[in-house]
Each structure stands twice: as C-alpha cells, then as structure tokens.
PDB file of N, CA and C in Angstrom:
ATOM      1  N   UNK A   1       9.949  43.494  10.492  1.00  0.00           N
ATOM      2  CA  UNK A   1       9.160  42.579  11.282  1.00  0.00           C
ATOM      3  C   UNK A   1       8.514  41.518  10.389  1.00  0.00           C
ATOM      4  N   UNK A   2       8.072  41.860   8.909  1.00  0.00           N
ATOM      5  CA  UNK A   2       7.551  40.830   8.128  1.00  0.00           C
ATOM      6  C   UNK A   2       8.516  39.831   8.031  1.00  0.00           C
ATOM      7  N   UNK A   3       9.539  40.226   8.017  1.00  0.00           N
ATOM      8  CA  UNK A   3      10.927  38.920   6.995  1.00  0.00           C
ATOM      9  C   UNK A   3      10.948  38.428   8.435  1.00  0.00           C
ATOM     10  N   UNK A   4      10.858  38.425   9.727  1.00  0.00           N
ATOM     11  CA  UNK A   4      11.234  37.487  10.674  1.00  0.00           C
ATOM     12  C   UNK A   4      10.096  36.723  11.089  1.00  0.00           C
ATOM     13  N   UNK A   5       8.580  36.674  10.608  1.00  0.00           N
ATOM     14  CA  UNK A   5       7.786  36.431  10.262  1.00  0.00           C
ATOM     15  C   UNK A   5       7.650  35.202   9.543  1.00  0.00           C
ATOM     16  N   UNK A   6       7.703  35.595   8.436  1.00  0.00           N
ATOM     17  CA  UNK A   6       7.935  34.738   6.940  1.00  0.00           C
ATOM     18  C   UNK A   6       9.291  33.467   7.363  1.00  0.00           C
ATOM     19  N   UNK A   7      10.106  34.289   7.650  1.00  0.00           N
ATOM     20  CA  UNK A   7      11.302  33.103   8.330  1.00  0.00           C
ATOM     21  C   UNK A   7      11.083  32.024   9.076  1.00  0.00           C
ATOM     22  N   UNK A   8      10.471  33.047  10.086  1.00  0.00           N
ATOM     23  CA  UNK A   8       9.988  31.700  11.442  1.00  0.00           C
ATOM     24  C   UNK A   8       9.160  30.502  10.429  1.00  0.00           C
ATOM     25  N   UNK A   9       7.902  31.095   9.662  1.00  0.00           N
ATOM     26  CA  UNK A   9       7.002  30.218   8.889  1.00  0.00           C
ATOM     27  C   UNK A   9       7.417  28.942   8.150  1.00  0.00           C
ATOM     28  N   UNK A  10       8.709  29.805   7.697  1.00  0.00           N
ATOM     29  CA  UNK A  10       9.466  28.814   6.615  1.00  0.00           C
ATOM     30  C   UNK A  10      10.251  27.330   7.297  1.00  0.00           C
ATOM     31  N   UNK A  11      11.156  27.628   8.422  1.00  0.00           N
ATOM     32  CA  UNK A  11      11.605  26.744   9.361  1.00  0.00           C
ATOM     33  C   UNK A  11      10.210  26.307   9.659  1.00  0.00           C
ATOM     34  N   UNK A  12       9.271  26.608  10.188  1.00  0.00           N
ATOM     35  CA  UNK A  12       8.267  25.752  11.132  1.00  0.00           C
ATOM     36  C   UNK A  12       8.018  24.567  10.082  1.00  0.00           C
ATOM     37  N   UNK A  13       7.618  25.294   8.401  1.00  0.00           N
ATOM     38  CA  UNK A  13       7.340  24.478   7.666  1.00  0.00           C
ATOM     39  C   UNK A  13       8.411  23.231   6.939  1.00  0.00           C
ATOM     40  N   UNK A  14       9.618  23.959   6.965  1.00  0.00           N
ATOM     41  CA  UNK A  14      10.434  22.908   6.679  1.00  0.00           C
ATOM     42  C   UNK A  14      10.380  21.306   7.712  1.00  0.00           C
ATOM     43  N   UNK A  15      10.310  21.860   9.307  1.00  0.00           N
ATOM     44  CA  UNK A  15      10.795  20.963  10.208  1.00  0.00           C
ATOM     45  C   UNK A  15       9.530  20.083   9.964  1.00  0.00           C
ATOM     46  N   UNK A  16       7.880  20.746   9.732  1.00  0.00           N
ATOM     47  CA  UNK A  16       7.226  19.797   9.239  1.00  0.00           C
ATOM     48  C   UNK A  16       7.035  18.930   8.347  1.00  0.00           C
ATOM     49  N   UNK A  17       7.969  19.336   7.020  1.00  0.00           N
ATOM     50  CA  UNK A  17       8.263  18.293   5.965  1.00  0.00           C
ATOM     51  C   UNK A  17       9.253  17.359   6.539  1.00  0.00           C
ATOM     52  N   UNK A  18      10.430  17.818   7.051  1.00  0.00           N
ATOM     53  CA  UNK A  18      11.226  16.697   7.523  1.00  0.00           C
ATOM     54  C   UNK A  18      10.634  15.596   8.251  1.00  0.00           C
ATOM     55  N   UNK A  19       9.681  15.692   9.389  1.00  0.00           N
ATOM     56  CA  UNK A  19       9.152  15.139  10.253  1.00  0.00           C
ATOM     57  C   UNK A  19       7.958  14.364   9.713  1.00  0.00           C
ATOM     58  N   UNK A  20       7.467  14.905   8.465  1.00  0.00           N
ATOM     59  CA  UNK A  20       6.447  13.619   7.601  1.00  0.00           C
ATOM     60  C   UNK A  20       7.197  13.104   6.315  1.00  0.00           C
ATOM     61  N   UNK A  21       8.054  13.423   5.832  1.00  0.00           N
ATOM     62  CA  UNK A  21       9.000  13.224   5.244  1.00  0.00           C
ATOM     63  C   UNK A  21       9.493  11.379   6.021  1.00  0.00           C
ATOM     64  N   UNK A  22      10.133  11.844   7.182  1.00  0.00           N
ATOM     65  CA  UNK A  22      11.279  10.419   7.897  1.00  0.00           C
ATOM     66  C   UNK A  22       9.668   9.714   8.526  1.00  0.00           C
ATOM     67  N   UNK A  23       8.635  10.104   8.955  1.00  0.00           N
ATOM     68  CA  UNK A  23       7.366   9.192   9.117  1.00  0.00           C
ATOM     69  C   UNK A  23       7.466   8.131   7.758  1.00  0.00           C
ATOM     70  N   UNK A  24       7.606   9.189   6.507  1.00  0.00           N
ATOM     71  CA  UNK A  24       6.466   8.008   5.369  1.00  0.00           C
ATOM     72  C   UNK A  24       7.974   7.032   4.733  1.00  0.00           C
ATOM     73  N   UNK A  25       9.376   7.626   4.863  1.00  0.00           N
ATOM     74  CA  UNK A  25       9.946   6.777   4.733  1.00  0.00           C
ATOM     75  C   UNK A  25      10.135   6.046   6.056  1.00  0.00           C
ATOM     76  N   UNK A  26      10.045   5.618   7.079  1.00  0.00           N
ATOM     77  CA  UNK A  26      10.272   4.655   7.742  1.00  0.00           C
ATOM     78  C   UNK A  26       9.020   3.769   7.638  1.00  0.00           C
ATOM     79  N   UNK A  27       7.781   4.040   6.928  1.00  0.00           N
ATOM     80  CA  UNK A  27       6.369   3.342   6.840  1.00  0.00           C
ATOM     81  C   UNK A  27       6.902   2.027   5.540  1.00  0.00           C
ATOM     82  N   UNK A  28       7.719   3.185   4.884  1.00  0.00           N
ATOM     83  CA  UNK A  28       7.695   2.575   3.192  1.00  0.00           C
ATOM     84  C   UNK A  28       9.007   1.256   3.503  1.00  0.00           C
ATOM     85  N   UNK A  29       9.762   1.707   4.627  1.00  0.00           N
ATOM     86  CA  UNK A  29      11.156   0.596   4.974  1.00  0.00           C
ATOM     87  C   UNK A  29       9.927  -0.433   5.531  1.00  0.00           C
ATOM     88  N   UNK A  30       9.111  -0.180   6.710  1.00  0.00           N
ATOM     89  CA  UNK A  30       8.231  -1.215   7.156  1.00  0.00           C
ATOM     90  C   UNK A  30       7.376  -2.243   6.358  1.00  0.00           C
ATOM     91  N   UNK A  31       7.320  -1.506   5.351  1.00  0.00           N
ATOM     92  CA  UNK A  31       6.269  -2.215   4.507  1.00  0.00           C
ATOM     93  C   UNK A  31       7.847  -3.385   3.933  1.00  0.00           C
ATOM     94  N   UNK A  32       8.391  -3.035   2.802  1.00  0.00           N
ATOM     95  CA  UNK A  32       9.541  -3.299   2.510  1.00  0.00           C
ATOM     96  C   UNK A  32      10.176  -4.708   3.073  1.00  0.00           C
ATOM     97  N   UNK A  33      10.421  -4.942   4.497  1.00  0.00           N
ATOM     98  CA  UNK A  33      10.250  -5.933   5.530  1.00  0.00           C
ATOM     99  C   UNK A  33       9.446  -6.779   5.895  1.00  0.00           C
ATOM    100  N   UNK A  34       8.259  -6.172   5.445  1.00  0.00           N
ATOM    101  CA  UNK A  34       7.157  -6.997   5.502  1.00  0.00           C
ATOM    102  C   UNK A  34       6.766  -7.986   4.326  1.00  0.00           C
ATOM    103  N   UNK A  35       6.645  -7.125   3.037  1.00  0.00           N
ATOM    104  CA  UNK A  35       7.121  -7.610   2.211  1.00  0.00           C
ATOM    105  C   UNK A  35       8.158  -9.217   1.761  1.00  0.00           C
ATOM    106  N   UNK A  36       9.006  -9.102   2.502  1.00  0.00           N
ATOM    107  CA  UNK A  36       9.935 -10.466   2.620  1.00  0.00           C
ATOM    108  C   UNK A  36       9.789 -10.888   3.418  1.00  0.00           C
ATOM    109  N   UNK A  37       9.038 -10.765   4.174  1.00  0.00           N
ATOM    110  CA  UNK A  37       8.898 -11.677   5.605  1.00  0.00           C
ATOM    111  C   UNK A  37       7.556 -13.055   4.922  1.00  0.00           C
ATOM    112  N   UNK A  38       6.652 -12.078   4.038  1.00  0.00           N
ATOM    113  CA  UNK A  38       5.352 -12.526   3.565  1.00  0.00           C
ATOM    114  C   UNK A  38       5.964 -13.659   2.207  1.00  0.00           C
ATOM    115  N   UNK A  39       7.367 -13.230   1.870  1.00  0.00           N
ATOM    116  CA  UNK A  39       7.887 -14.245   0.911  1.00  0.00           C
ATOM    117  C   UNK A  39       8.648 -15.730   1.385  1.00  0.00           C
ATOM    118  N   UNK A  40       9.059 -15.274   2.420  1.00  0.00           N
ATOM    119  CA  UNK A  40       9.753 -16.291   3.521  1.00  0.00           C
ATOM    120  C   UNK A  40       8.488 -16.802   3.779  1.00  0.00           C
ATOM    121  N   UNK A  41       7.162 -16.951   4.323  1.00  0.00           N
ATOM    122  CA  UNK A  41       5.920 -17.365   4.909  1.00  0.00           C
ATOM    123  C   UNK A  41       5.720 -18.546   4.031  1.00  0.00           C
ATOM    124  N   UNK A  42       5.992 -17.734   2.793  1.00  0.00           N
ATOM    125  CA  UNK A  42       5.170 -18.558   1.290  1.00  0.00           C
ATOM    126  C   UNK A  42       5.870 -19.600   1.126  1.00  0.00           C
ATOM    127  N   UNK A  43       7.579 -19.183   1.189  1.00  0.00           N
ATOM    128  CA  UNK A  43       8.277 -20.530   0.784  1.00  0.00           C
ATOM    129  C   UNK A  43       8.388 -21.475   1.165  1.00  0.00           C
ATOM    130  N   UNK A  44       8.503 -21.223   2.709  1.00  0.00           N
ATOM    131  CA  UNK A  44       8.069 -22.286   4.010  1.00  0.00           C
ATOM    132  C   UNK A  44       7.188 -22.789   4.049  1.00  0.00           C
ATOM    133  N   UNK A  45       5.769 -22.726   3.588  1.00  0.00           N
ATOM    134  CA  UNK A  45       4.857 -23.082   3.443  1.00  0.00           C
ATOM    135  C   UNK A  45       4.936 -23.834   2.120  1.00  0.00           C
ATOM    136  N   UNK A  46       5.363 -23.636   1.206  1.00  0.00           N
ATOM    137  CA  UNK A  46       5.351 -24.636   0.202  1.00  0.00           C
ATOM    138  C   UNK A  46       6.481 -25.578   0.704  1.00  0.00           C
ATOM    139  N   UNK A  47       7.726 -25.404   1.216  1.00  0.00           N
ATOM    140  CA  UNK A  47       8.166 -26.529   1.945  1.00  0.00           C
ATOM    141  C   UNK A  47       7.828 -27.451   2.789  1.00  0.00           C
ATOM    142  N   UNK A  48       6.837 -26.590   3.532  1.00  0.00           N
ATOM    143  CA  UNK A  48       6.539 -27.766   4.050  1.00  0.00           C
ATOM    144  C   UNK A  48       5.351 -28.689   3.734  1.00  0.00           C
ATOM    145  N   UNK A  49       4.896 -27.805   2.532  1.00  0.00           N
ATOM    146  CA  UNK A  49       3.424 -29.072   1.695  1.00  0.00           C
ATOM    147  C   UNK A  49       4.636 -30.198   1.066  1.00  0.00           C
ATOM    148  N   UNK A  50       5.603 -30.215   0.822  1.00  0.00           N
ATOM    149  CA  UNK A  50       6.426 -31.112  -0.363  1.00  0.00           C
ATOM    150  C   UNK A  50       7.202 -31.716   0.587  1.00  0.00           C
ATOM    151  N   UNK A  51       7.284 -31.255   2.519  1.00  0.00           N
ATOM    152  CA  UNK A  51       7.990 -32.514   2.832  1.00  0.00           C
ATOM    153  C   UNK A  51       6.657 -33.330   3.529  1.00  0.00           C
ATOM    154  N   UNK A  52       5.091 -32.699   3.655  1.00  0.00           N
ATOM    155  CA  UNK A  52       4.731 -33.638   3.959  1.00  0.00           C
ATOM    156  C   UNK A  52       4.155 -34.568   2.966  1.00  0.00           C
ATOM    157  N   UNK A  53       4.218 -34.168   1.621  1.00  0.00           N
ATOM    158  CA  UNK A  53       3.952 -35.474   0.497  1.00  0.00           C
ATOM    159  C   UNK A  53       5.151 -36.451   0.854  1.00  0.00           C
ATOM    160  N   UNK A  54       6.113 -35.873   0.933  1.00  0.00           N
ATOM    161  CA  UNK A  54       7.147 -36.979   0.739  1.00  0.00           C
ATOM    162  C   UNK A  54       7.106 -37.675   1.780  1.00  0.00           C
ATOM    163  N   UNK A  55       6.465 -37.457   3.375  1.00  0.00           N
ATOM    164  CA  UNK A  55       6.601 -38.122   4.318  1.00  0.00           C
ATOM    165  C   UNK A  55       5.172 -39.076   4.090  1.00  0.00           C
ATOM    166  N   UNK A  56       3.820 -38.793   3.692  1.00  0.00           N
ATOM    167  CA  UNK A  56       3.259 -39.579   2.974  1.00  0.00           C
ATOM    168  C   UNK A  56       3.608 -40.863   2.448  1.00  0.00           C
ATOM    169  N   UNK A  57       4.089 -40.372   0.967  1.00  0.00           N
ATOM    170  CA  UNK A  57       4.869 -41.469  -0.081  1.00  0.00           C
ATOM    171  C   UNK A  57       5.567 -42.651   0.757  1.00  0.00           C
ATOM    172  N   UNK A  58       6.274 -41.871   1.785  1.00  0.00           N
ATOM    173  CA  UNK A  58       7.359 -42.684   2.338  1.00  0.00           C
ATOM    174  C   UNK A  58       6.080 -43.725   3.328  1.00  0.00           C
ATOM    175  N   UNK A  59       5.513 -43.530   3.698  1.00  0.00           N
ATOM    176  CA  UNK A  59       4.540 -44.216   4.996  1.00  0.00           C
ATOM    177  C   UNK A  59       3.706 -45.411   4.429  1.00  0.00           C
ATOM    178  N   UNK A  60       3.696 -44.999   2.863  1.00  0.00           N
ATOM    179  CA  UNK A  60       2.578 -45.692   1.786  1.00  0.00           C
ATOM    180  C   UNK A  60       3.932 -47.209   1.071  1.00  0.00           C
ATOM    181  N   UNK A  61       4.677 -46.492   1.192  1.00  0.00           N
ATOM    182  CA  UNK A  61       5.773 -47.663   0.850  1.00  0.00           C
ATOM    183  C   UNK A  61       6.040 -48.346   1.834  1.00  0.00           C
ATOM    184  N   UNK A  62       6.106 -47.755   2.803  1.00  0.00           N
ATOM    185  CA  UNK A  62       6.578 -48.856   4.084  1.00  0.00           C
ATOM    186  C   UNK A  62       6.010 -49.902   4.117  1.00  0.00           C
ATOM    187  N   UNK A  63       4.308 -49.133   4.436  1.00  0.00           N
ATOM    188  CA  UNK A  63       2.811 -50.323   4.719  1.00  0.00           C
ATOM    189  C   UNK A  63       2.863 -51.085   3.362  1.00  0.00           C
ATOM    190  N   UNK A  64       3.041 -50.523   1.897  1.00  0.00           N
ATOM    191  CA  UNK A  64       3.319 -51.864   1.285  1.00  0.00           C
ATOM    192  C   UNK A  64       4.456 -52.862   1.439  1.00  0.00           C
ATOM    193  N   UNK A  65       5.460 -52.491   1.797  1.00  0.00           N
ATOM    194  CA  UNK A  65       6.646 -53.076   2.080  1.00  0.00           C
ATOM    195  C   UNK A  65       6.322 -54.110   3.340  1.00  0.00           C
ATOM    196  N   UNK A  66       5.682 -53.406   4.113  1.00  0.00           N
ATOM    197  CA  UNK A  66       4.952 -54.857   5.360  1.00  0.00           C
ATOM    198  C   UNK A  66       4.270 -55.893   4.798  1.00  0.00           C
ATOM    199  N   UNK A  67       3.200 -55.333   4.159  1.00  0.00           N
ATOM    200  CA  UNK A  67       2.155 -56.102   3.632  1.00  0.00           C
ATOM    201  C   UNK A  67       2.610 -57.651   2.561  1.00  0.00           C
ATOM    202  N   UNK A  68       3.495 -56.811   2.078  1.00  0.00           N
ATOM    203  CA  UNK A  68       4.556 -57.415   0.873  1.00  0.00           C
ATOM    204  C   UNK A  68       5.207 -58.856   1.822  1.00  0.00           C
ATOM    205  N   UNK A  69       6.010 -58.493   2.925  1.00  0.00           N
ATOM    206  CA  UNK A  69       6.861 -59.339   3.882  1.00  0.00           C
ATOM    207  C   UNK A  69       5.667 -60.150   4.548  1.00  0.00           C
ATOM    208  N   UNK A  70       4.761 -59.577   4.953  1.00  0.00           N
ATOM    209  CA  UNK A  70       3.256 -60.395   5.859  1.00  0.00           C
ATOM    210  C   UNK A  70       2.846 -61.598   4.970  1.00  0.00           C
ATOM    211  N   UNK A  71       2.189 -61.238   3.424  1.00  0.00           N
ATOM    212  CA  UNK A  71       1.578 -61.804   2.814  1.00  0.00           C
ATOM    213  C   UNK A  71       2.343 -62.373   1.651  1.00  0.00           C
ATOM    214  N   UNK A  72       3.750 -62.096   1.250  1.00  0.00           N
ATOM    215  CA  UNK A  72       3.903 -62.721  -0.293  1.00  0.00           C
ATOM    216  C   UNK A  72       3.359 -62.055  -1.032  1.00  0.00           C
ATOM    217  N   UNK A  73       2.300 -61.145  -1.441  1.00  0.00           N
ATOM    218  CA  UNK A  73       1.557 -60.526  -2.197  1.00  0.00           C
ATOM    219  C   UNK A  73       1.915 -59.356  -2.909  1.00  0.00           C
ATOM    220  N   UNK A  74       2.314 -59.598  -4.251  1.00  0.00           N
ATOM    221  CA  UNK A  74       3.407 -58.427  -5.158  1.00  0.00           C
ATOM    222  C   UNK A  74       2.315 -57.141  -5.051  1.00  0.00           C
ATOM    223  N   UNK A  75       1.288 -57.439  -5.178  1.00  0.00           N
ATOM    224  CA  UNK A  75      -0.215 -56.548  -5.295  1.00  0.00           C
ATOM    225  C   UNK A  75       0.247 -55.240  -4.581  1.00  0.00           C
ATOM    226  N   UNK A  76       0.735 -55.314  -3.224  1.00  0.00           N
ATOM    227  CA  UNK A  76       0.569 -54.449  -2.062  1.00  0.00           C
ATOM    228  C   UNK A  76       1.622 -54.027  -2.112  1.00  0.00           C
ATOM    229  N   UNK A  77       2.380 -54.005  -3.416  1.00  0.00           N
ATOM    230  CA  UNK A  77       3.775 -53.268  -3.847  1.00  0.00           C
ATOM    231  C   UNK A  77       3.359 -52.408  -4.850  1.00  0.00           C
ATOM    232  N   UNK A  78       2.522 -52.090  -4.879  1.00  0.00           N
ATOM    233  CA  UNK A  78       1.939 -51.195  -5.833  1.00  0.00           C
ATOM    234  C   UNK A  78       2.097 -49.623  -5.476  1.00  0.00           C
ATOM    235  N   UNK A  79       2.105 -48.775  -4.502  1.00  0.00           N
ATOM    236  CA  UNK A  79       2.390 -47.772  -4.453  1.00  0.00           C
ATOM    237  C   UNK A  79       4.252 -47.677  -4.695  1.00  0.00           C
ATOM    238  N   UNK A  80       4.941 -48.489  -4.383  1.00  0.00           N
ATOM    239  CA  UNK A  80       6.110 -48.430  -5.146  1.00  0.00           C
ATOM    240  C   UNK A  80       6.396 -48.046  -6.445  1.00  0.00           C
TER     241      UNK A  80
END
C-alpha cells in the first residue's frame, strides 16, 4: 500500500512540474516577442525622427527657393 502511495505522489508531482515547467516557458517565448516588438518600436521611431528632419530641410529650401524667385535676394538661399 506504501509504493502505490509514493507512486501516485510522484506522477501528481511530475504533472506539476510539467504544468509550471510549459507556464514559465511560454512566459519566457512572451517576453522574447516582446522583446522585438520593443526593437521594431525603436527603429521606427528613429525613422521617423530622420524623415521628419528631412521633410523640414526640404520645406526650409523651398521657402528659400521662393524667397530667392520673389526677391532676387541670394541671402534667402542660405539654408541651401
């Protein structure tokens, strides 16, 4: 009667390692995912600080480029 005892114990305890076992690896895959999602965030975000300088730059040349055609004035070619 002890050894069927001890048996049952052993299965109960195994099925509980399995079962926190596949918990902390599916936590550690979640994180993992998250992880690159938070790297994708970053890069996009620095993309899009460097296309809005460049859309800047570009807006600052134009208005001198008007100013330039309006007035004759090499001056207002200066952000060029």
């Amino acid at each position: 009667m002890r050894s069927g005892l001890t048996a049952r114990l052993l299965v109960a305890g195994g099925v509980l390692v399995v079962i926190v076992l596949g918990a902390f690896i599916s936590l550690l895959l979640a994180m993992s995912d998250a992880e690159s999602s938070r790297n994708i965030l970053v890069n996009s975000q620095a993309e899009l600080s460097i296309a809005r300088e460049i859309r800047n730059l570009l807006i600052d040349m134009e208005s001198g480029q008007r100013g330039f055609v309006i007035t004759g004035d090499e001056r207002v070619l200066e952000p060029w």
